[in-house]
PDB file of N, CA and C in Angstrom:
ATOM      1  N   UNK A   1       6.639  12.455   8.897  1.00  0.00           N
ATOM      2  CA  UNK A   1       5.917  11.542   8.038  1.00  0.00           C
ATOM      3  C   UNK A   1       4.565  11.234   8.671  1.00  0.00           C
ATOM      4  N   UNK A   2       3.229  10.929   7.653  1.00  0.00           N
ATOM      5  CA  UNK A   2       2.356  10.967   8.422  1.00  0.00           C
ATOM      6  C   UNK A   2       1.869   9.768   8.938  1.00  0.00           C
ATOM      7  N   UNK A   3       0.973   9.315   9.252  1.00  0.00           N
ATOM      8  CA  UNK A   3       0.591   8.072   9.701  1.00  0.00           C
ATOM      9  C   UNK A   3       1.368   6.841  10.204  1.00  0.00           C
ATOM     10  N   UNK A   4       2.052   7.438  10.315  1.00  0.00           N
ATOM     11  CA  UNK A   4       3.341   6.987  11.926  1.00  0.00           C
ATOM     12  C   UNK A   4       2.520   6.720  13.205  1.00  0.00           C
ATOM     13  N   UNK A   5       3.314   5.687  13.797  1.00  0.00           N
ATOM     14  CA  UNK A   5       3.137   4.821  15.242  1.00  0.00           C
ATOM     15  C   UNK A   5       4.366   4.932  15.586  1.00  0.00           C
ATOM     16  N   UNK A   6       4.407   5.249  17.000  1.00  0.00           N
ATOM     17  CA  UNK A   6       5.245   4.842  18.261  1.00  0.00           C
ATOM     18  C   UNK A   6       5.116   3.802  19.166  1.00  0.00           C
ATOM     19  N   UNK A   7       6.147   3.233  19.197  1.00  0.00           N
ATOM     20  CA  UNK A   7       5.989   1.462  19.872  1.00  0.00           C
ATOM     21  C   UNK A   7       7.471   1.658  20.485  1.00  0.00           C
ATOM     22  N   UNK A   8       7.247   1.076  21.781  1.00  0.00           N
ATOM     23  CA  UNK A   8       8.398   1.202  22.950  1.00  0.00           C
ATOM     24  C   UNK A   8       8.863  -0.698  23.208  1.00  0.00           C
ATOM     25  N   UNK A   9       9.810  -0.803  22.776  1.00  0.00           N
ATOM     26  CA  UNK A   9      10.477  -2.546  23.256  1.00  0.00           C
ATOM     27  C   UNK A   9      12.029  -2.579  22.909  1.00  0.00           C
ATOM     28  N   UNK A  10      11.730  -3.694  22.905  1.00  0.00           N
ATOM     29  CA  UNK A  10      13.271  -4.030  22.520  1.00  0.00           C
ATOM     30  C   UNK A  10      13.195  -5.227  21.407  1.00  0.00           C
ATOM     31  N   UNK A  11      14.074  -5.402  20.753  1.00  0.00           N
ATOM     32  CA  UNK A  11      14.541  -6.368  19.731  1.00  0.00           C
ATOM     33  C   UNK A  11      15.299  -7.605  20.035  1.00  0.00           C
ATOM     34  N   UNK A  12      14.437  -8.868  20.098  1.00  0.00           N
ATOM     35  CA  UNK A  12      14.740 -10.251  20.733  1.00  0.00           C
ATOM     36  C   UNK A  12      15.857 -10.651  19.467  1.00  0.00           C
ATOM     37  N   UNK A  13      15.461 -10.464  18.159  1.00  0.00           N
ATOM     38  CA  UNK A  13      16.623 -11.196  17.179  1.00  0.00           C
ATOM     39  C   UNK A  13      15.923 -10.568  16.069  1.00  0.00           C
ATOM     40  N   UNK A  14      16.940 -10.997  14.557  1.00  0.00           N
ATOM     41  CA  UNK A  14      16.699 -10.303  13.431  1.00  0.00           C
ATOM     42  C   UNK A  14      17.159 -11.515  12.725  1.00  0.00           C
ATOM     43  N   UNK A  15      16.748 -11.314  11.442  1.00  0.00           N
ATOM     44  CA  UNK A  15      16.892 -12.259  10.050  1.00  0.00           C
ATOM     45  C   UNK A  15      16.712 -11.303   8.638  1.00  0.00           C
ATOM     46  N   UNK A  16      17.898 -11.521   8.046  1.00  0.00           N
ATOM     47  CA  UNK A  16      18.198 -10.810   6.712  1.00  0.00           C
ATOM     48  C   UNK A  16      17.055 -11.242   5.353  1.00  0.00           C
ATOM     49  N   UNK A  17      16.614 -10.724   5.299  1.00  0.00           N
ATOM     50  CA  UNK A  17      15.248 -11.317   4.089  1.00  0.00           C
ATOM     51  C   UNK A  17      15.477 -10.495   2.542  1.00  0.00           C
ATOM     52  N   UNK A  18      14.998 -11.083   1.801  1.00  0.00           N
ATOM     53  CA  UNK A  18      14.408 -10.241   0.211  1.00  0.00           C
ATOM     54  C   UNK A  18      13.237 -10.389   0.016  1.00  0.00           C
ATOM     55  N   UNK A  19      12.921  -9.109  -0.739  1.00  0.00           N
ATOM     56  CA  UNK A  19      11.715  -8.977  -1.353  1.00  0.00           C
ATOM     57  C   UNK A  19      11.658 -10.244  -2.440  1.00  0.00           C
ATOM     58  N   UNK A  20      10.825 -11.206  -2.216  1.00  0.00           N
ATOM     59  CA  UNK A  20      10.002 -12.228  -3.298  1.00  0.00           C
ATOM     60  C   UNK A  20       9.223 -11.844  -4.075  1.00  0.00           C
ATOM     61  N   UNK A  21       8.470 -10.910  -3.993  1.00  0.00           N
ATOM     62  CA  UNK A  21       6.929 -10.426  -4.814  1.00  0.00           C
ATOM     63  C   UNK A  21       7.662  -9.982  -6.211  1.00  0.00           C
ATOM     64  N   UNK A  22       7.439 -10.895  -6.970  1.00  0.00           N
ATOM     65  CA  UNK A  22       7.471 -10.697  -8.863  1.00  0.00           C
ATOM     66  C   UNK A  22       7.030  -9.292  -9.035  1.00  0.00           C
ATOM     67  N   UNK A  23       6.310  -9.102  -8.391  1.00  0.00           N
ATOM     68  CA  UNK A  23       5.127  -7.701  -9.198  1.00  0.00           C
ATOM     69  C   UNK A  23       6.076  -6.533  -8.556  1.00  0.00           C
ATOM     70  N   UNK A  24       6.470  -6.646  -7.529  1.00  0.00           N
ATOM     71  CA  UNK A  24       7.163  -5.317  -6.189  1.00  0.00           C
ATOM     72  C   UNK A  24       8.581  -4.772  -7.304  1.00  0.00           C
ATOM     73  N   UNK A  25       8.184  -3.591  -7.614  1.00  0.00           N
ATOM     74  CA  UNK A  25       9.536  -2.868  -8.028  1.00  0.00           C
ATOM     75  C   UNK A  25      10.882  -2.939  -7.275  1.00  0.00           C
ATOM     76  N   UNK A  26      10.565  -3.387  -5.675  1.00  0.00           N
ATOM     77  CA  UNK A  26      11.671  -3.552  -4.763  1.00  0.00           C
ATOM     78  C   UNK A  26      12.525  -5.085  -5.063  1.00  0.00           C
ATOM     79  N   UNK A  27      11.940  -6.071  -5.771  1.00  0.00           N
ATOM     80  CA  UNK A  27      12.266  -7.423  -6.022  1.00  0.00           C
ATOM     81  C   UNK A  27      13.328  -7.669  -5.944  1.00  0.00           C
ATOM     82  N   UNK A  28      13.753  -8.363  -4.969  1.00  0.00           N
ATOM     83  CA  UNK A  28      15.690  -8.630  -4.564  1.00  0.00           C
ATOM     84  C   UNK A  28      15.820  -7.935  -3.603  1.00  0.00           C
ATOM     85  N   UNK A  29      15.300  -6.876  -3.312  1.00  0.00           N
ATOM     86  CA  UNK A  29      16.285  -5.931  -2.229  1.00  0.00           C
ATOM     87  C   UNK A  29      16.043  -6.593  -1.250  1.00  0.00           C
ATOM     88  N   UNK A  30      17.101  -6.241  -0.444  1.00  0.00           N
ATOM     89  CA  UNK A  30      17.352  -6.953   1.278  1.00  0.00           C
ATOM     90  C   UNK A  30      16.704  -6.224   2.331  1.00  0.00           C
ATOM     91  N   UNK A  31      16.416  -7.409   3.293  1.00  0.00           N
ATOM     92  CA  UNK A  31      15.562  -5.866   4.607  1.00  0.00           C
ATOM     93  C   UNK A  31      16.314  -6.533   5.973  1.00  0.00           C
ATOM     94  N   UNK A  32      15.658  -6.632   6.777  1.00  0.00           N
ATOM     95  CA  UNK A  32      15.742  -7.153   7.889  1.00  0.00           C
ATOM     96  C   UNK A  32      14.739  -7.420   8.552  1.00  0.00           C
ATOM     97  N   UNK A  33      14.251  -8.459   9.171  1.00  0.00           N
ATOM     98  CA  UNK A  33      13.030  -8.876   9.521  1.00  0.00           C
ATOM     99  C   UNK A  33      13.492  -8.935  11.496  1.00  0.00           C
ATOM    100  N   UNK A  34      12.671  -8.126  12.055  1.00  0.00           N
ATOM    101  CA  UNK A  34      12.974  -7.595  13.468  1.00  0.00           C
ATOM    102  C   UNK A  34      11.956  -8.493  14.206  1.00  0.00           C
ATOM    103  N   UNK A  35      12.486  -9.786  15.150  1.00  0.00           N
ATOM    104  CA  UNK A  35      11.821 -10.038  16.168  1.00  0.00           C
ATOM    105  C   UNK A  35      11.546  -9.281  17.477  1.00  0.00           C
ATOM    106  N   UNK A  36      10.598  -8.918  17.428  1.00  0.00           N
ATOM    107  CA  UNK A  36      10.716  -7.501  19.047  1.00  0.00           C
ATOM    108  C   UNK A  36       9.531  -7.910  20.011  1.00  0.00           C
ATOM    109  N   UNK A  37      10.157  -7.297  21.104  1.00  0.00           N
ATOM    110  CA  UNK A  37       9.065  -7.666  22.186  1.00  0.00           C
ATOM    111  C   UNK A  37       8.563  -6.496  22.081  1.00  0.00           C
ATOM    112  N   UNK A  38       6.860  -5.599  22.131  1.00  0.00           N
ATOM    113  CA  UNK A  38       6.737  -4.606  22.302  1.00  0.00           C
ATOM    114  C   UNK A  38       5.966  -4.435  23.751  1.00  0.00           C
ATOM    115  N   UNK A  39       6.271  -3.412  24.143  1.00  0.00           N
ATOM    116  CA  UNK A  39       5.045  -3.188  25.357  1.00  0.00           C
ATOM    117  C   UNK A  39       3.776  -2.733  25.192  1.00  0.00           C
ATOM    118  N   UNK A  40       2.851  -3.268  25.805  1.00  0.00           N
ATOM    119  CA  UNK A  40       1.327  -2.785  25.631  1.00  0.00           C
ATOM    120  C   UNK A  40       0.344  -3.333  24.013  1.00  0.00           C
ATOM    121  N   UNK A  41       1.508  -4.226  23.379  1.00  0.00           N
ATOM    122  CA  UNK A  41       0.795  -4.271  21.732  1.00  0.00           C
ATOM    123  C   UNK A  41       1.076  -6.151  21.906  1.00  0.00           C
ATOM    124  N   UNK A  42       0.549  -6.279  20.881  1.00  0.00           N
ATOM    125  CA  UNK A  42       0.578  -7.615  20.355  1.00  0.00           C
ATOM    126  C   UNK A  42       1.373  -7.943  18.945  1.00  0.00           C
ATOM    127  N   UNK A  43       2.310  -6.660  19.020  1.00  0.00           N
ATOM    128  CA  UNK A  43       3.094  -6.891  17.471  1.00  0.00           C
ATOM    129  C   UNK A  43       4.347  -8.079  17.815  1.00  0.00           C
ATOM    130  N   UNK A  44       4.633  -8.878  16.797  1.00  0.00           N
ATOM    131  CA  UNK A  44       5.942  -9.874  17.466  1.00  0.00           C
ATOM    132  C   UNK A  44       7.245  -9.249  15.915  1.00  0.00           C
ATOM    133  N   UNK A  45       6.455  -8.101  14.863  1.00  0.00           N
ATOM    134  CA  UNK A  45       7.708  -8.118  13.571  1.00  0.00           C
ATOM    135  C   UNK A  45       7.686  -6.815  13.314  1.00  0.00           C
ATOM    136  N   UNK A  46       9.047  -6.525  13.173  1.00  0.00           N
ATOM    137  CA  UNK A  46       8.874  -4.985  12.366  1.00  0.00           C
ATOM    138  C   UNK A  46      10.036  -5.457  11.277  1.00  0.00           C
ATOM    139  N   UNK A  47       9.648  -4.868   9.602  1.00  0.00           N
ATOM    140  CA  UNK A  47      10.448  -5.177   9.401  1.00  0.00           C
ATOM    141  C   UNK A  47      11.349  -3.392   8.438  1.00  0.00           C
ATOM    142  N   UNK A  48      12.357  -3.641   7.912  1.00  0.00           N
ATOM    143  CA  UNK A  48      13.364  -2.490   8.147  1.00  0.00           C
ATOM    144  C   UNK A  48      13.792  -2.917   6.881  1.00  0.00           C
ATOM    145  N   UNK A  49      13.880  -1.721   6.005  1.00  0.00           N
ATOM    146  CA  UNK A  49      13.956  -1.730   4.595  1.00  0.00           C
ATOM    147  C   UNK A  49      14.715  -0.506   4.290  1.00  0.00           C
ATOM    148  N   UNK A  50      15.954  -0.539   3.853  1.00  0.00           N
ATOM    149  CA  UNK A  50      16.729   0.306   3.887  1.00  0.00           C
ATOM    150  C   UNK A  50      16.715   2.400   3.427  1.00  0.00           C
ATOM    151  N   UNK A  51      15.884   1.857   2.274  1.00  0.00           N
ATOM    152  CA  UNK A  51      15.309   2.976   1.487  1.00  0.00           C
ATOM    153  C   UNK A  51      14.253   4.236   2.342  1.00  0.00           C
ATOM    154  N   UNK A  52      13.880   3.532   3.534  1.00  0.00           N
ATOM    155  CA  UNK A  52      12.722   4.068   4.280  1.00  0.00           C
ATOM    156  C   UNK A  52      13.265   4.465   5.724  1.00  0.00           C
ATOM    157  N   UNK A  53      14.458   3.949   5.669  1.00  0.00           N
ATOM    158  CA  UNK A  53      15.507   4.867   6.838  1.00  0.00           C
ATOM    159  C   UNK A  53      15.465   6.202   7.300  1.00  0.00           C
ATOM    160  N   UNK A  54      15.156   6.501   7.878  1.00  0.00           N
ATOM    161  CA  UNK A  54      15.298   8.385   8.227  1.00  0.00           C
ATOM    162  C   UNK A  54      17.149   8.333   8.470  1.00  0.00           C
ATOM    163  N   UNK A  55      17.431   7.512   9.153  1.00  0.00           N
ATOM    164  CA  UNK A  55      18.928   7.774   9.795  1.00  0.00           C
ATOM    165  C   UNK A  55      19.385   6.195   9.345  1.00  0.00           C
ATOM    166  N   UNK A  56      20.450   6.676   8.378  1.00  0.00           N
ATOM    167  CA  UNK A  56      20.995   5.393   7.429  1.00  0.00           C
ATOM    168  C   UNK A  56      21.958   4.297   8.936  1.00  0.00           C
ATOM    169  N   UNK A  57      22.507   5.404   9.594  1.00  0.00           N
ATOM    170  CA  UNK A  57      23.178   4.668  10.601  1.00  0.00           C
ATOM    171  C   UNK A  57      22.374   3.208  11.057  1.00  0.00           C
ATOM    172  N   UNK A  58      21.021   3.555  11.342  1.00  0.00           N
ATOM    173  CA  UNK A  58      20.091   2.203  11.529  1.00  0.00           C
ATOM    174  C   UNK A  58      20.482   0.656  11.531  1.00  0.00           C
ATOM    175  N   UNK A  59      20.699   0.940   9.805  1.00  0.00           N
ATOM    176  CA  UNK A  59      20.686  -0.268   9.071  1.00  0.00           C
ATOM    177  C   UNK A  59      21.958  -1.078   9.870  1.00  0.00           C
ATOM    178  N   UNK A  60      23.799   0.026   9.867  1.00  0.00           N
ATOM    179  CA  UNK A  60      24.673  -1.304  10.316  1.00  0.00           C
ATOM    180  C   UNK A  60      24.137  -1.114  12.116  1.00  0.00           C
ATOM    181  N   UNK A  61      24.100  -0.388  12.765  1.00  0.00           N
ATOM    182  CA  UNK A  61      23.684  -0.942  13.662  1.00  0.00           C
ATOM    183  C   UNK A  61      22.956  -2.362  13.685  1.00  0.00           C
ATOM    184  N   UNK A  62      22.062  -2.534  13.161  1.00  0.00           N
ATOM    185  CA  UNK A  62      20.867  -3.756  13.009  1.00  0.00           C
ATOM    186  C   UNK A  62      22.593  -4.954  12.268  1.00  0.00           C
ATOM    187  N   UNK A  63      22.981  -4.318  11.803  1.00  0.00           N
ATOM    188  CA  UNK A  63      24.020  -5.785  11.124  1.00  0.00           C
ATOM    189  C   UNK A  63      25.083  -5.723  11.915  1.00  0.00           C
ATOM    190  N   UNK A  64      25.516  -5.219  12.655  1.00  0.00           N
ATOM    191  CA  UNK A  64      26.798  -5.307  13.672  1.00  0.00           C
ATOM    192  C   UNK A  64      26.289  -5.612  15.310  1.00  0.00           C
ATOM    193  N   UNK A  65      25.007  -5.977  15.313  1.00  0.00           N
ATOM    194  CA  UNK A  65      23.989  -6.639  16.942  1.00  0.00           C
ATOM    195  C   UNK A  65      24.446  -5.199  17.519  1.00  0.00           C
ATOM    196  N   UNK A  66      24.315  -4.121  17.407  1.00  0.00           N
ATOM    197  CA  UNK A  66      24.716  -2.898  18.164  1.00  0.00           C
ATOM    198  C   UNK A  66      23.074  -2.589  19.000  1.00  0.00           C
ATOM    199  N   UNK A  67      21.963  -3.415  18.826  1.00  0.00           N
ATOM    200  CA  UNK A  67      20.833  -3.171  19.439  1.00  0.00           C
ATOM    201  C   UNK A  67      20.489  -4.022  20.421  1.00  0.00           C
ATOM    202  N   UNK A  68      21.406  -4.966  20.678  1.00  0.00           N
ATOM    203  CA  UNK A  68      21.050  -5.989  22.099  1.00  0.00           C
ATOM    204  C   UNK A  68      20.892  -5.745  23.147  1.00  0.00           C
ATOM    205  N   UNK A  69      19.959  -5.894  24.147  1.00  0.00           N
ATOM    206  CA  UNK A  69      19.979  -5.568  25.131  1.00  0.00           C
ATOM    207  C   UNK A  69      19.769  -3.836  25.591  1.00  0.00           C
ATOM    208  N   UNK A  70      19.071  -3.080  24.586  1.00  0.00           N
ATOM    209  CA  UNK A  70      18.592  -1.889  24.370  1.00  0.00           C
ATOM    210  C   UNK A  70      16.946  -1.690  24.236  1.00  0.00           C
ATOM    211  N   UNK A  71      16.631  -0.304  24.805  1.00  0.00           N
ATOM    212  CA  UNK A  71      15.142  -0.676  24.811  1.00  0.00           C
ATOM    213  C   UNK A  71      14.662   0.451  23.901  1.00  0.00           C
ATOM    214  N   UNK A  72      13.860   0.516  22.889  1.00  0.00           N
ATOM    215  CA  UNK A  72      14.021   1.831  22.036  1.00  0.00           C
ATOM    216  C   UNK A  72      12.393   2.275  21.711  1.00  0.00           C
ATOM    217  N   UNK A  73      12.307   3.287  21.168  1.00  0.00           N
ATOM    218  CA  UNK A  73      10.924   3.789  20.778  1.00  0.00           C
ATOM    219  C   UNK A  73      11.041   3.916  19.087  1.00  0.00           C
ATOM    220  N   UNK A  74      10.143   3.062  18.744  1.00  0.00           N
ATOM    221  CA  UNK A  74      10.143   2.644  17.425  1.00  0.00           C
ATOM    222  C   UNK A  74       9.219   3.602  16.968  1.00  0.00           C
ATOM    223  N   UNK A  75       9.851   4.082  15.645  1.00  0.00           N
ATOM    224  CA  UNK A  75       8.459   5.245  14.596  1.00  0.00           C
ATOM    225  C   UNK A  75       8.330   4.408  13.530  1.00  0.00           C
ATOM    226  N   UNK A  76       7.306   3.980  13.299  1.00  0.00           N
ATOM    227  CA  UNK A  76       7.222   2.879  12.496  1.00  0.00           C
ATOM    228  C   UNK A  76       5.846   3.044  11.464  1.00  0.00           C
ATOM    229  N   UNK A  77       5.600   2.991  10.098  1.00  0.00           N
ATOM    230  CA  UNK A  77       4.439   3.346   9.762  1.00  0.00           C
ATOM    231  C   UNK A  77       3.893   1.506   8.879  1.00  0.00           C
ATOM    232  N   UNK A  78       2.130   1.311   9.085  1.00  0.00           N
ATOM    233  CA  UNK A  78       1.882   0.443   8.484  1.00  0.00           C
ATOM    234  C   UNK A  78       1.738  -0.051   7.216  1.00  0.00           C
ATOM    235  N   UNK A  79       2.081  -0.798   6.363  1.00  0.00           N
ATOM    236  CA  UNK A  79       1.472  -1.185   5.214  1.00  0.00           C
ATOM    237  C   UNK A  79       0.580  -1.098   5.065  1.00  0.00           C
ATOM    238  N   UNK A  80      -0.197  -0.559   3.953  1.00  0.00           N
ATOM    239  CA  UNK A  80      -1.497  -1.340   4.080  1.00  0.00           C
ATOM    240  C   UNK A  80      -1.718  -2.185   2.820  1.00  0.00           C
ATOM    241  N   UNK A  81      -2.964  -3.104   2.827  1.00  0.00           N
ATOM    242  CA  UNK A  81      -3.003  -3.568   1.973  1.00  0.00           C
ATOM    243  C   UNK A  81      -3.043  -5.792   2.422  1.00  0.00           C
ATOM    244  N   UNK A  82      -2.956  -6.459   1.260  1.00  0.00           N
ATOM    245  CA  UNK A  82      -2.701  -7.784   1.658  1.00  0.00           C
ATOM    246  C   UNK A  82      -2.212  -8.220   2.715  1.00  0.00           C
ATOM    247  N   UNK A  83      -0.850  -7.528   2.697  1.00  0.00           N
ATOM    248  CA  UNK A  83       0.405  -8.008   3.518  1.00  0.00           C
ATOM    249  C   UNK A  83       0.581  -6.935   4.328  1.00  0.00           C
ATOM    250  N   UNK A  84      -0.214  -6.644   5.247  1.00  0.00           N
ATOM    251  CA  UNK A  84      -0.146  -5.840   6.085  1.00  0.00           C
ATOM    252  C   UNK A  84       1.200  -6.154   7.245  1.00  0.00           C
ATOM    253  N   UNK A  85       1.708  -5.013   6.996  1.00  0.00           N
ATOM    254  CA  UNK A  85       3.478  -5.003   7.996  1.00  0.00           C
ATOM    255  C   UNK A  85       3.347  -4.089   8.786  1.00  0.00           C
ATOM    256  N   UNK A  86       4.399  -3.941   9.766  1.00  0.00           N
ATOM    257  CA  UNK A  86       5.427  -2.857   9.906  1.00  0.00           C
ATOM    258  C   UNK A  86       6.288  -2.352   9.818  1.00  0.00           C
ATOM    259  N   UNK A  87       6.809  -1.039   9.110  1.00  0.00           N
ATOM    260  CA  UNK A  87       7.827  -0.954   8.308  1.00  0.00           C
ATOM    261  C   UNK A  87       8.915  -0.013   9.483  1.00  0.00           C
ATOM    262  N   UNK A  88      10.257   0.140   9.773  1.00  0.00           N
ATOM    263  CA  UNK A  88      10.588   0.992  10.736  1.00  0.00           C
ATOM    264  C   UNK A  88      11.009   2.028  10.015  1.00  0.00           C
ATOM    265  N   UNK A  89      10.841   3.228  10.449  1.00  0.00           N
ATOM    266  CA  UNK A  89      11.133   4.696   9.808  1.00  0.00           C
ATOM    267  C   UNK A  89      12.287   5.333  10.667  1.00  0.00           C
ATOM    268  N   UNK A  90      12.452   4.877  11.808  1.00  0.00           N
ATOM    269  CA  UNK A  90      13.506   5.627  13.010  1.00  0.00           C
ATOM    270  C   UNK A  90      13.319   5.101  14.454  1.00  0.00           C
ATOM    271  N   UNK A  91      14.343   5.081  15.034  1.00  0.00           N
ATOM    272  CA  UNK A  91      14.086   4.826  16.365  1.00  0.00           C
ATOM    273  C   UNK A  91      15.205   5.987  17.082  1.00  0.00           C
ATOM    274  N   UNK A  92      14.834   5.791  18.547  1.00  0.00           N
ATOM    275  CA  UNK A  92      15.616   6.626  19.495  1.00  0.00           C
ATOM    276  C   UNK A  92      15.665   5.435  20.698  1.00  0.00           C
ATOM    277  N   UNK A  93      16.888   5.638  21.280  1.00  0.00           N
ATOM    278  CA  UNK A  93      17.433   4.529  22.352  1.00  0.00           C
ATOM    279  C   UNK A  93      17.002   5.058  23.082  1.00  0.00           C
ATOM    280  N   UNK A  94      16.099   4.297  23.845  1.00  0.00           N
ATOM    281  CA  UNK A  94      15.603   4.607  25.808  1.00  0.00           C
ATOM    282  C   UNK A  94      16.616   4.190  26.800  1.00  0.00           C
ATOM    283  N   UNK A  95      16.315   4.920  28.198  1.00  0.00           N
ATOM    284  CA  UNK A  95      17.023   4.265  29.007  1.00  0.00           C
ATOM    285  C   UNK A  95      16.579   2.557  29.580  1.00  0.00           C
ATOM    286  N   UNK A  96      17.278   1.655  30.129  1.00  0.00           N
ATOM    287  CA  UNK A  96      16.637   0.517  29.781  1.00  0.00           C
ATOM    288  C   UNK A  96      17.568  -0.432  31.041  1.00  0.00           C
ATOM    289  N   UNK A  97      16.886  -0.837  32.086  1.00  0.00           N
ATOM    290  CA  UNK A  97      17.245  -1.472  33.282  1.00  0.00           C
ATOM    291  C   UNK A  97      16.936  -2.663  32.947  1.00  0.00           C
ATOM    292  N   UNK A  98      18.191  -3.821  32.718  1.00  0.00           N
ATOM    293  CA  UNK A  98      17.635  -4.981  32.177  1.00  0.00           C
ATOM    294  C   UNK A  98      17.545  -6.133  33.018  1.00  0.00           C
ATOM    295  N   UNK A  99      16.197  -6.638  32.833  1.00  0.00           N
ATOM    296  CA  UNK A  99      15.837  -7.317  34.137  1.00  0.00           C
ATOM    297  C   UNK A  99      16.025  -9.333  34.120  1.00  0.00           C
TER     298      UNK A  99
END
């Protein structure tokens, strides 16, 4: 996919959200809103929308806390527009010495 970013952290906590926007064809659907620490960036949200999954596994991971205390490399591409986000497309688990 093109215009993809790689971002290396870990995930402090998460919160189950819906799309609000009247106008968004997505209206209702559920995401997950990702508190993460990243390294080297100033991002504090990624958020994770099921449809945009590369690897569906993702999603229960993210709902069964199977990402605590894990440090991962996020592929993540931006919104653009008003509401500029980050949306997650895939990750891969790093090794991760927790300090």
């Amino acid at each position: 996919m093109a215009n993809h970013k790689e971002l290396i952290g870990v995930i402090k906590d998460r919160k189950l959200d819906q799309v609000r926007n009247k106008k968004s064809k997505h209206l209702g659907n559920q995401y997950w809103r990702l508190t993460v620490n990243i390294e080297n960036e100033e991002i504090k949200e990624i958020l994770v929308f099921k449809e945009w999954l590369e690897q569906e596994t993702i999603w229960q991971e993210i709902e069964q806390l199977n990402y605590l205390d894990k440090r991962y490399l996020f592929k993540v591409q931006r919104k653009p527009g008003a509401g500029q986000f980050f949306r997650l497309i895939d990750w891969k688990l790093l090794d991760y010495e927790k300090k």
